[in-house]
Protein backbone atom coordinates (compact mmCIF):
# COMPACT_ATOMS: atom_id res chain seq x y z
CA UNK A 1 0.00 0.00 0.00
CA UNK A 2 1.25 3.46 -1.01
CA UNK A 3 -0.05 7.19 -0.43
CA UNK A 4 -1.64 8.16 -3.34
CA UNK A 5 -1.60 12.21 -2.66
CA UNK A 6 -4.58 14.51 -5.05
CA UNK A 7 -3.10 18.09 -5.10
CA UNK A 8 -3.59 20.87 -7.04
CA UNK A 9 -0.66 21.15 -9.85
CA UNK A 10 1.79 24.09 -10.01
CA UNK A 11 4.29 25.40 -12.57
CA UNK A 12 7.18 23.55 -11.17
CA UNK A 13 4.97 20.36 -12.34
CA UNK A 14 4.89 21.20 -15.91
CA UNK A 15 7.17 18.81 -17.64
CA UNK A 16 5.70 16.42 -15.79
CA UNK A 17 2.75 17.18 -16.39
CA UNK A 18 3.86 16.88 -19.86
CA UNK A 19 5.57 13.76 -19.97
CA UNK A 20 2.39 12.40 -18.48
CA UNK A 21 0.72 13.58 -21.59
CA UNK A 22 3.29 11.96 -23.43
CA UNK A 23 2.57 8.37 -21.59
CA UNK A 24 -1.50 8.17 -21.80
CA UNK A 25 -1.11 9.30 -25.78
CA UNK A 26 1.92 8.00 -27.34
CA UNK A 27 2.33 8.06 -31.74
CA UNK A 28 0.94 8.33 -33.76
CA UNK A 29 -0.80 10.71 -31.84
CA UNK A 30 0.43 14.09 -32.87
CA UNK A 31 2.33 15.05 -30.30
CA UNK A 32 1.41 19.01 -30.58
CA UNK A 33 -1.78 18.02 -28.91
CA UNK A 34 -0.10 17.38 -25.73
CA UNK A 35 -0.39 19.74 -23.49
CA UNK A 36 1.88 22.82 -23.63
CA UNK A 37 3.57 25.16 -21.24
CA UNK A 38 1.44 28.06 -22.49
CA UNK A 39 -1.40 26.55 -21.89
CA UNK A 40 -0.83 24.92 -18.31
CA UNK A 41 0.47 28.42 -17.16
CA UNK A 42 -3.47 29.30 -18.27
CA UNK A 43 -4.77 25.98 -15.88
CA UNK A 44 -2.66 27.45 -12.75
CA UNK A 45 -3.10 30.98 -13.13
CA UNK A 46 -7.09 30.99 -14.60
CA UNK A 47 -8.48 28.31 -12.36
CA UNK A 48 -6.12 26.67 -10.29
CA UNK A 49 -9.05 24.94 -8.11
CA UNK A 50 -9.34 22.82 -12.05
CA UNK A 51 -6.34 21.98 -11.77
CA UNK A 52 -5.54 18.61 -10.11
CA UNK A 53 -2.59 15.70 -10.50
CA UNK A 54 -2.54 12.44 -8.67
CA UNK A 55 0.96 12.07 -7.44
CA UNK A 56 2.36 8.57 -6.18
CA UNK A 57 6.22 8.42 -4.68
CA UNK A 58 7.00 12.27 -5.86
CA UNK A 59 5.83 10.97 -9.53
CA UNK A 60 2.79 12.38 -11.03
CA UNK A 61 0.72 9.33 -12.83
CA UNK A 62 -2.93 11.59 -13.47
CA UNK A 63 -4.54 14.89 -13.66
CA UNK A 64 -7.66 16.51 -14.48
CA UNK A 65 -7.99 19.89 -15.19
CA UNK A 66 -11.19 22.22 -15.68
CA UNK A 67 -12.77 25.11 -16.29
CA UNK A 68 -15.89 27.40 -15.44
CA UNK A 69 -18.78 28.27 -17.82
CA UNK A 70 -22.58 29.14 -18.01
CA UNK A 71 -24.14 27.02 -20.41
CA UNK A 72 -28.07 26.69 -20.91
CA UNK A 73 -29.33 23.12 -20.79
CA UNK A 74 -28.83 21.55 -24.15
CA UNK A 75 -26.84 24.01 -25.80
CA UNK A 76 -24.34 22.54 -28.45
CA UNK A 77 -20.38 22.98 -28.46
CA UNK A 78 -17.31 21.09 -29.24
CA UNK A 79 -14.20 20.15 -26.74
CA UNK A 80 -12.27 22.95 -28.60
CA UNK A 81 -15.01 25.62 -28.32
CA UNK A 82 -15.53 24.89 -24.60
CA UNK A 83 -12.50 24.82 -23.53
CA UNK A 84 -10.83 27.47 -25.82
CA UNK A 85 -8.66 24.60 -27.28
CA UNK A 86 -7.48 23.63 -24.05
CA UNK A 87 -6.35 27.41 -22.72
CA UNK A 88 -9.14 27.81 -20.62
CA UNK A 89 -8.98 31.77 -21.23
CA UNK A 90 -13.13 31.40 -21.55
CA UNK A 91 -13.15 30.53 -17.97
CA UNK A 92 -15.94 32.35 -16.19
CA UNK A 93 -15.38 32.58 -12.23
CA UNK A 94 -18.96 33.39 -11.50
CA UNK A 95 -20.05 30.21 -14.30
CA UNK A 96 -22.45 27.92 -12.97
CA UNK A 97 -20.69 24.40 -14.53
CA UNK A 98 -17.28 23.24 -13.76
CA UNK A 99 -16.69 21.69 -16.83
CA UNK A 100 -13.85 18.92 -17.61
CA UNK A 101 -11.28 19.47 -19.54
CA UNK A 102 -9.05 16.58 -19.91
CA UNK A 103 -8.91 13.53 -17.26
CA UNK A 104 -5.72 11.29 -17.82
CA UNK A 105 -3.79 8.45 -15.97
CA UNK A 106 -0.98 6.88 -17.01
CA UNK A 107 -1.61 3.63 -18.17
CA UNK A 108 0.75 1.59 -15.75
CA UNK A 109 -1.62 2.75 -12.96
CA UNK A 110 -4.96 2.59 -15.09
CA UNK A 111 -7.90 -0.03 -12.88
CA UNK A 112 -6.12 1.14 -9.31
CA UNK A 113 -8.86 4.01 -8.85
CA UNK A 114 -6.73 7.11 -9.68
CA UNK A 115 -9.56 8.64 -12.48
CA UNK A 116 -12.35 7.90 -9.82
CA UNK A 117 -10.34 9.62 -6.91
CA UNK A 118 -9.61 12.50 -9.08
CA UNK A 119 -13.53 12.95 -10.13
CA UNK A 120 -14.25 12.69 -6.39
CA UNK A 121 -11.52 15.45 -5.29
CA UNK A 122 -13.09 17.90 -8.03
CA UNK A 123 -16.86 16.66 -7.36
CA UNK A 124 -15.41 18.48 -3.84
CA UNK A 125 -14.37 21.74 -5.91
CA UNK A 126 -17.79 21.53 -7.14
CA UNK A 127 -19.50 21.52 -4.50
CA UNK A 128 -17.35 24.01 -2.31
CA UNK A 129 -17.40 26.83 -4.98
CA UNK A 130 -21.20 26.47 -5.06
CA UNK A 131 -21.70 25.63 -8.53
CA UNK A 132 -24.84 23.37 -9.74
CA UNK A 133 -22.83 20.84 -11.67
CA UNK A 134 -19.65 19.07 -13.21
CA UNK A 135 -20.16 18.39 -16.95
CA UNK A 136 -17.61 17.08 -19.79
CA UNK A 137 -17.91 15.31 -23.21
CA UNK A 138 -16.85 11.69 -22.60
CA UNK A 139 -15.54 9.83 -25.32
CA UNK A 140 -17.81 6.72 -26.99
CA UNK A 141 -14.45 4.38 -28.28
CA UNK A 142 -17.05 1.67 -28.11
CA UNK A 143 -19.11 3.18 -31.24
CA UNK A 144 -17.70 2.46 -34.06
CA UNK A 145 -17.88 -1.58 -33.68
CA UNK A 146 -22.09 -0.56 -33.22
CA UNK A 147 -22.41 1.81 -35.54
CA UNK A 148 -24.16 0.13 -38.66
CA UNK A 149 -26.95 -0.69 -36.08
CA UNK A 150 -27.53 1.80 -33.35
CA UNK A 151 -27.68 5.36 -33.46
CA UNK A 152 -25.16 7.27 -30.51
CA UNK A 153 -28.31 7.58 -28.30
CA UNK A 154 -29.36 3.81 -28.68
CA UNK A 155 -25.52 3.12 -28.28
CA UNK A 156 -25.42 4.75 -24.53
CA UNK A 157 -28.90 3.21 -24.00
CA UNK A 158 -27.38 -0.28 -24.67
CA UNK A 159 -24.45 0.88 -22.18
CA UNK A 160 -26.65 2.15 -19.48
CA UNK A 161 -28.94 -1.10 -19.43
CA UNK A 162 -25.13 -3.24 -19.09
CA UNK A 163 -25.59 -4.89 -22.29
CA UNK A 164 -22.87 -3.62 -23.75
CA UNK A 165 -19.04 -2.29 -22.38
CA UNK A 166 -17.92 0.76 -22.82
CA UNK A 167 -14.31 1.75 -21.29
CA UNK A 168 -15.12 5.01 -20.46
CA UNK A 169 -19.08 5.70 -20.61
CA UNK A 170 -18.98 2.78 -18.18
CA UNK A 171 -16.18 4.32 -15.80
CA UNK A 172 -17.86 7.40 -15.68
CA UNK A 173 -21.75 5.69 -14.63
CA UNK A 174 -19.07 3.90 -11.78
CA UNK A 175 -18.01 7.41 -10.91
CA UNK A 176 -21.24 8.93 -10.45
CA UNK A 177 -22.09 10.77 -13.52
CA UNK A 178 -24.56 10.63 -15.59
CA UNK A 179 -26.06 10.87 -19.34
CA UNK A 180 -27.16 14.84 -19.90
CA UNK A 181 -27.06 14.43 -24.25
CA UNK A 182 -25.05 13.65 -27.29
CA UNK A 183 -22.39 15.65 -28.86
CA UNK A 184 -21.57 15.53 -32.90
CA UNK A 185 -18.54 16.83 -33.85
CA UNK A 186 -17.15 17.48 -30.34
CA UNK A 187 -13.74 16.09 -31.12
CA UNK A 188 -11.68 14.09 -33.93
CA UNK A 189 -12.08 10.56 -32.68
CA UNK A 190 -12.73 8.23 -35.11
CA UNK A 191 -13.43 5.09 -32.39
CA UNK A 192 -16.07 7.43 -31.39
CA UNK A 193 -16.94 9.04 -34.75
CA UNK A 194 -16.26 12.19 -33.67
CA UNK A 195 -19.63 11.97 -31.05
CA UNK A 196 -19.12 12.07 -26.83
CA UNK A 197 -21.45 11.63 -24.36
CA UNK A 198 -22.05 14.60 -22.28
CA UNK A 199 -21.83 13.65 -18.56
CA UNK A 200 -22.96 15.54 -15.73
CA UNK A 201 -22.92 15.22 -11.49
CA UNK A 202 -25.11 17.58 -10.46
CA UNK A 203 -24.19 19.02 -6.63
CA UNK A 204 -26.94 17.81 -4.89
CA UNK A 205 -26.12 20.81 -1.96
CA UNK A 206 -27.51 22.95 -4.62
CA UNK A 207 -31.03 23.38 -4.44
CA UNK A 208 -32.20 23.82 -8.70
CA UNK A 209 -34.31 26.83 -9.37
């Protein structure tokens, strides 16, 4: 048994951070994608409440990073339009959503509960800034193999009900969250034919209105 410490990440954790990147998407993903030093000085100095690492014998091996926004129920966007491709200068502090940015562990220490404790720590941020929610498009890399014969809304149904596996629509129902609509076009992913899943945990210390 080890400490596994959840912290918020500061500049002196950037190439880390960055090498972590590195790890959980290796080539022929384009490496420019990664995240850079411009934009983590945004994460830390925008939001630094988004900004969390898992950190395990001084080395970190996740992080999750967010922002805030207002959006109305429903409303369409991508990942890049959200998230101001990944700079988080969009970031409301007033917004009523913390909304997820990225959520990465590196895959030696993938199935020991790292993603779920970092979704707990910021379901904490969530509820101690006040806001009504946590949101994020989650990937559908289960799609693809289905698509001939389901529809993306079918496809989640299918997931929900446990008839079929998806790796992360089905980590994220074990987290907590839950279906709030389909995305099109929310990122290039070609598992998920460029769809997500939008998933929501909604702060139940906030009464709706």
């Amino acid at each position: 048994m080890l400490p596994l410490v959840i912290r918020n990440y500061e500049r002196g954790d950037f190439a880390n951070l960055i090498a972590l990147q590195e790890a959980c998407f290796p080539p022929p993903f384009p490496s420019e994608l990664w995240w850079s030093r411009e934009q983590l000085l945004e994460h830390v100095t925008r939001f630094p409440d988004g900004a969390l690492c898992a950190e395990l014998q001084g080395r970190i091996v996740g992080s999750m990073t967010s922002l805030r926004v207002t959006l109305n129920e429903g409303e369409a966007h991508s990942w890049a339009s959200v998230t101001d491709n990944g700079y988080i200068r969009n970031h409301e502090p007033n917004g009523d959503t913390v909304y997820v940015v990225d959520l990465c562990v590196a895959p030696e220490y993938r199935k020991l509960g790292i993603g779920k404790w970092l979704l707990q720590s910021m379901y904490e941020t969530v509820v101690h800034l006040g806001c009504r929610r946590l949101l994020g498009g989650g990937r559908m890399p289960g799609y693809q193999a289905h698509s001939e014969r389901n529809t993306p809304q079918e496809y989640v149904e299918r997931v929900l009900t446990g008839e079929l596996f998806d790796p992360v629509i089905s980590f994220m129902l074990r987290c907590g969250r839950q279906p709030a609509g389909i995305a099109s076009e929310y990122v290039e992913d070609e598992q998920s034919l460029n769809y997500a899943v939008l998933m929501e945990w909604r702060n139940p210390f906030k009464v709706e209105r």
